[in-house]
Structures are given as C-alpha cells and as structure tokens.
N, C-alpha and C. Protein backbone atom coordinates (compact mmCIF):
# COMPACT_ATOMS: atom_id res chain seq x y z
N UNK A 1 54.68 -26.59 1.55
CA UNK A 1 54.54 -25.15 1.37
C UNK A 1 53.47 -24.64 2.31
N UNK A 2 53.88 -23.47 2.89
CA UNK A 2 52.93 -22.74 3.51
C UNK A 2 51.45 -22.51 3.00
N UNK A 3 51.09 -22.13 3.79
CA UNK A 3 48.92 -21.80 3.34
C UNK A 3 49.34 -20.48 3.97
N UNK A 4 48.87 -19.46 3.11
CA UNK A 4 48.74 -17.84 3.81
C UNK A 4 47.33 -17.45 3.20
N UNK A 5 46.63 -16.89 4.42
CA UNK A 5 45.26 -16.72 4.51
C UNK A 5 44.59 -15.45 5.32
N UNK A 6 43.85 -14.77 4.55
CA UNK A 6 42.77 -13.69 5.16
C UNK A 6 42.09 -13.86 6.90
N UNK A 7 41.85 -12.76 7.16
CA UNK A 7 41.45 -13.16 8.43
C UNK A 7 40.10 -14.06 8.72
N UNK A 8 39.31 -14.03 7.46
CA UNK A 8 38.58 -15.12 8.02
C UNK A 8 38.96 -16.71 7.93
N UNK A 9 39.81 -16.59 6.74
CA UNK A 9 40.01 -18.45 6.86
C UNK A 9 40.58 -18.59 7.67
N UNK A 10 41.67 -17.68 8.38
CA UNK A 10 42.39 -17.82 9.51
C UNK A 10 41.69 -18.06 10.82
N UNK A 11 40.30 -17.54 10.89
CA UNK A 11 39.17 -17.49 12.13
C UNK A 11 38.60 -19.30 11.51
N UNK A 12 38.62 -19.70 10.94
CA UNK A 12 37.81 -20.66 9.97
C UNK A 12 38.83 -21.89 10.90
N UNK A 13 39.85 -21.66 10.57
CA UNK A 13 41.12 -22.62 10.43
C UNK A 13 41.54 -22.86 11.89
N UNK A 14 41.34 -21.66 13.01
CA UNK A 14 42.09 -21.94 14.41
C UNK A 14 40.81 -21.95 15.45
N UNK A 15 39.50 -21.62 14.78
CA UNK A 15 38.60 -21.46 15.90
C UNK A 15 38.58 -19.82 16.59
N UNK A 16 39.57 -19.24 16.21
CA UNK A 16 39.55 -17.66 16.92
C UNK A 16 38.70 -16.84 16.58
N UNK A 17 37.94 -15.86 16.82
CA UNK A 17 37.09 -15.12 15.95
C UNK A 17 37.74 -13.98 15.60
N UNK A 18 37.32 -13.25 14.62
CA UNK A 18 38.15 -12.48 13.43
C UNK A 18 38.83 -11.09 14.23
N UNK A 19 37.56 -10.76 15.54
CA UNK A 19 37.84 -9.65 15.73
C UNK A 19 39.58 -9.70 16.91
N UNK A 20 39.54 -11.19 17.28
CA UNK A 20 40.27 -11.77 18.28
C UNK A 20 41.32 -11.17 17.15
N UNK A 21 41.49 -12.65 16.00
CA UNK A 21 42.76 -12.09 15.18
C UNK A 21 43.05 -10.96 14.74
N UNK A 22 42.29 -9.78 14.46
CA UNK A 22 42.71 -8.38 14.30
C UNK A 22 43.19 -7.94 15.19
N UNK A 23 42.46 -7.78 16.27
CA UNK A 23 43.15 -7.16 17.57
C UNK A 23 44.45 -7.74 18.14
N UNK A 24 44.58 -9.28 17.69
CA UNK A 24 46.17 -9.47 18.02
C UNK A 24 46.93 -9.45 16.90
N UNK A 25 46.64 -8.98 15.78
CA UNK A 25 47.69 -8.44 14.84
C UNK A 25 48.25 -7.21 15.10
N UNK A 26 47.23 -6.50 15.58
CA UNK A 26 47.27 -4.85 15.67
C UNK A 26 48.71 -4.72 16.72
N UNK A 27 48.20 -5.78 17.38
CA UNK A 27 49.06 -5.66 19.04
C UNK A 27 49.98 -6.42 18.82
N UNK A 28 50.73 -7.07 18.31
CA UNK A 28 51.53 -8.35 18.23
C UNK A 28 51.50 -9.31 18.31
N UNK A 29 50.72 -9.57 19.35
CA UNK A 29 50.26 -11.33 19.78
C UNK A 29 50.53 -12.27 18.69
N UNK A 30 49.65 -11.83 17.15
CA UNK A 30 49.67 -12.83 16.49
C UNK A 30 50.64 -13.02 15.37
N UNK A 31 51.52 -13.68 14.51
CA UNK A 31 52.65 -13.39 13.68
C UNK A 31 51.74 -12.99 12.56
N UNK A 32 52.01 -12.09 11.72
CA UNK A 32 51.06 -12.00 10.29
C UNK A 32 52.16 -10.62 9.71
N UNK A 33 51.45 -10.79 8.77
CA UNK A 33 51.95 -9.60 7.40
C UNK A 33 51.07 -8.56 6.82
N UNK A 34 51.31 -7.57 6.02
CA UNK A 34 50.25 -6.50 6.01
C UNK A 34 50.73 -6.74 4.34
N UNK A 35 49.67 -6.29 3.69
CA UNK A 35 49.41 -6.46 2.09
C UNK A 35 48.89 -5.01 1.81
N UNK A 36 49.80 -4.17 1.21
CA UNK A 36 49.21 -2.80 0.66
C UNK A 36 49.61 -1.81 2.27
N UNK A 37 48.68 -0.99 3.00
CA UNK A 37 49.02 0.70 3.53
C UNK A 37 49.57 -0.39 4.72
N UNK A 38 50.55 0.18 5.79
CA UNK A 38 50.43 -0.44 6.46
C UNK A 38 49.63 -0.08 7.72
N UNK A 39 48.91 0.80 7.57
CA UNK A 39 48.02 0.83 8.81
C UNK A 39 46.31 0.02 8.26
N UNK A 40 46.34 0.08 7.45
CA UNK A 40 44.95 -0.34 6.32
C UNK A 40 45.29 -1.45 5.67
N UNK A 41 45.93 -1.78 5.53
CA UNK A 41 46.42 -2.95 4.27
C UNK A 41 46.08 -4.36 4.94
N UNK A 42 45.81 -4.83 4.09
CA UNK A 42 45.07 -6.44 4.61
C UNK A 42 45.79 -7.14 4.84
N UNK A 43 45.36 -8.27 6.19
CA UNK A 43 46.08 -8.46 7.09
C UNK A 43 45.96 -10.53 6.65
N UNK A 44 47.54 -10.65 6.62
CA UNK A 44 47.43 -12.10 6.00
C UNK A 44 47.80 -12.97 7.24
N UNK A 45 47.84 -14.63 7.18
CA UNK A 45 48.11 -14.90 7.88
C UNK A 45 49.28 -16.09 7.46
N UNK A 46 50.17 -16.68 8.12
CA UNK A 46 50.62 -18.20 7.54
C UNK A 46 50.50 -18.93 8.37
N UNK A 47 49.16 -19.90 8.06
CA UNK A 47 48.46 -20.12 9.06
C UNK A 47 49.86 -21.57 9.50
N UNK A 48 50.74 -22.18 9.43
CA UNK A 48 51.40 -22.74 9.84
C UNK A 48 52.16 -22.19 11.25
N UNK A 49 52.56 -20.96 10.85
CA UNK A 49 53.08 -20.09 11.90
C UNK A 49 52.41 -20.11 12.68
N UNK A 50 50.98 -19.48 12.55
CA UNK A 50 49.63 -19.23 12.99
C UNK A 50 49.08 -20.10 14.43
N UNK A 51 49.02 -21.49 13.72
CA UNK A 51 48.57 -22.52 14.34
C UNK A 51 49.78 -22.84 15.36
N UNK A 52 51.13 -22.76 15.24
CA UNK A 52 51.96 -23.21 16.24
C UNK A 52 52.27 -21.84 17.11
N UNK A 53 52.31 -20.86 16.86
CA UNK A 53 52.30 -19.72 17.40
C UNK A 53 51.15 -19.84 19.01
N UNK A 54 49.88 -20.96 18.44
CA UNK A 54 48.51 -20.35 19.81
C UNK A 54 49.18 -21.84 20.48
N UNK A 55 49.22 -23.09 19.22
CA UNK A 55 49.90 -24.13 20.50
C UNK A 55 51.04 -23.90 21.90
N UNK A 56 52.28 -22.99 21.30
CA UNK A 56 53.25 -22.16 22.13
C UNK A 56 52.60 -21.82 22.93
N UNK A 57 51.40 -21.13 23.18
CA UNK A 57 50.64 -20.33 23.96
C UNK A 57 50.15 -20.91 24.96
N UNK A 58 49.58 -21.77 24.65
CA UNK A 58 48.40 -23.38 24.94
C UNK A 58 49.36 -23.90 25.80
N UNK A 59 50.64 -24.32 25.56
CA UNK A 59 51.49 -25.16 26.06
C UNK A 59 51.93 -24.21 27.55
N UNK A 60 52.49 -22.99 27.24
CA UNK A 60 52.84 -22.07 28.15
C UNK A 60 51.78 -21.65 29.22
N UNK A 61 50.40 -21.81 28.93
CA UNK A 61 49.59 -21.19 29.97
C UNK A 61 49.26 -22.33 30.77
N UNK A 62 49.73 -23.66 30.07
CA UNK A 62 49.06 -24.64 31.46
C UNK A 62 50.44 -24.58 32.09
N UNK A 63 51.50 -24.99 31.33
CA UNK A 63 53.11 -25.22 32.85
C UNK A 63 52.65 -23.83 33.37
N UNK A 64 52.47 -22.20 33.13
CA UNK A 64 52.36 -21.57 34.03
C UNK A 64 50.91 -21.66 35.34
N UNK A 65 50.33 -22.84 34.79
CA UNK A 65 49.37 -22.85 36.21
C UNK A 65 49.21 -23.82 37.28
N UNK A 66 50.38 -24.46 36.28
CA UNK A 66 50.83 -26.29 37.41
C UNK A 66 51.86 -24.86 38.87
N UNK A 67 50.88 -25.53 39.46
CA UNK A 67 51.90 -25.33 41.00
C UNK A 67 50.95 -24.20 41.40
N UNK A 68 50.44 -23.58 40.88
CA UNK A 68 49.52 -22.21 41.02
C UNK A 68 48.22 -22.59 41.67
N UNK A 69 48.10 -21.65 42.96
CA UNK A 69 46.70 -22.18 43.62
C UNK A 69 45.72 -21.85 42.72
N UNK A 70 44.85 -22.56 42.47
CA UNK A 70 43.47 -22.04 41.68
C UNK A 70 42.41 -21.68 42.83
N UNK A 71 41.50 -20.43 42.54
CA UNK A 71 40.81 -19.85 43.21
C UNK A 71 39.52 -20.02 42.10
N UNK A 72 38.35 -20.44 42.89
CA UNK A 72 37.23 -20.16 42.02
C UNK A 72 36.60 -18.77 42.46
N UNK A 73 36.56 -18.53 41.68
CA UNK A 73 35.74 -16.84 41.33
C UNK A 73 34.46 -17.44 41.84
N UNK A 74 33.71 -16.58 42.49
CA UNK A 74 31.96 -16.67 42.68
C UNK A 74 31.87 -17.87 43.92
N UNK A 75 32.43 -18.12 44.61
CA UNK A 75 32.13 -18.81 45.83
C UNK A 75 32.89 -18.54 47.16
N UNK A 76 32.15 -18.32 47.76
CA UNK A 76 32.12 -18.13 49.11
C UNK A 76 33.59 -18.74 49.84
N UNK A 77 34.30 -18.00 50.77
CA UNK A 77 35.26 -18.82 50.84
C UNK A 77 35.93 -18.02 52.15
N UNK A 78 36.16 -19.06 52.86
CA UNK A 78 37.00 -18.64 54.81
C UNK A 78 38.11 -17.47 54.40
N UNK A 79 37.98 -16.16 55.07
CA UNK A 79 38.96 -15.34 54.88
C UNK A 79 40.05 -15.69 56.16
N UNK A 80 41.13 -15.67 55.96
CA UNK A 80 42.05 -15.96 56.97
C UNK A 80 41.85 -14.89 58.49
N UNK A 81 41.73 -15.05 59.39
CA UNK A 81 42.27 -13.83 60.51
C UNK A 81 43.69 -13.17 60.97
C-alpha cells in the first residue's frame, strides 16, 4: 500500500525542500493531490509516485547530457576566430 504524505514528510522522505515541492505542485512538475479548496487545500503527496516520478527525472537528465559538450561556467576559455 501506498504512503501519502504532507509536504514536509515528503521534503523529509526525497531530500527536496518544501518550498521546491510546493512550487512543483503549483506547476506540475510534481504528481500530488489537493485535500479541501483547490487553490488552498493541502497539498498531499504518494510518496511512491513521488519518489519514482524525480528517479524518471534523474534518469532523463543524465541520457540527455551523454553526447552533450559540457562547458564550465567561470573559466576562461579560446573564443574561436
């Protein structure tokens, strides 16, 4: 059976901080449910969903950077002519 949880056990449980998980509820990013108004109503999580939802993520942002030049930010570097 599922675990469905408040935004802090959910911050507790994935390492995200709370304001992270609000702001991607608000926006979609994160899967969740609303309990009571739905612009106000408290925001649950199942953290099963939850947790495989950021792995999906995790998994997707490294194949999208295999093959991708990496540039370091903050160093000096030959501009082409």
């Amino acid at each position: 059976m599922s675990r469905r949880v408040g935004i802090k056990a959910a911050s507790e449980a994935t390492g995200l901080s709370q304001w992270e998980l609000r702001q991607g509820a608000r926006s979609g990013r994160y899967p969740h449910f609303r309990v009571g108004d739905s612009e106000h109503g408290r925001i649950i999580f199942d953290l099963e969903l939850l947790e495989e939802h950021i792995k999906r993520q995790m998994i997707q942002n490294v194949k999208s950077q295999e093959g991708e030049r990496i540039v370091e930010l903050g160093k000096l570097r030959k501009v082409a002519e």
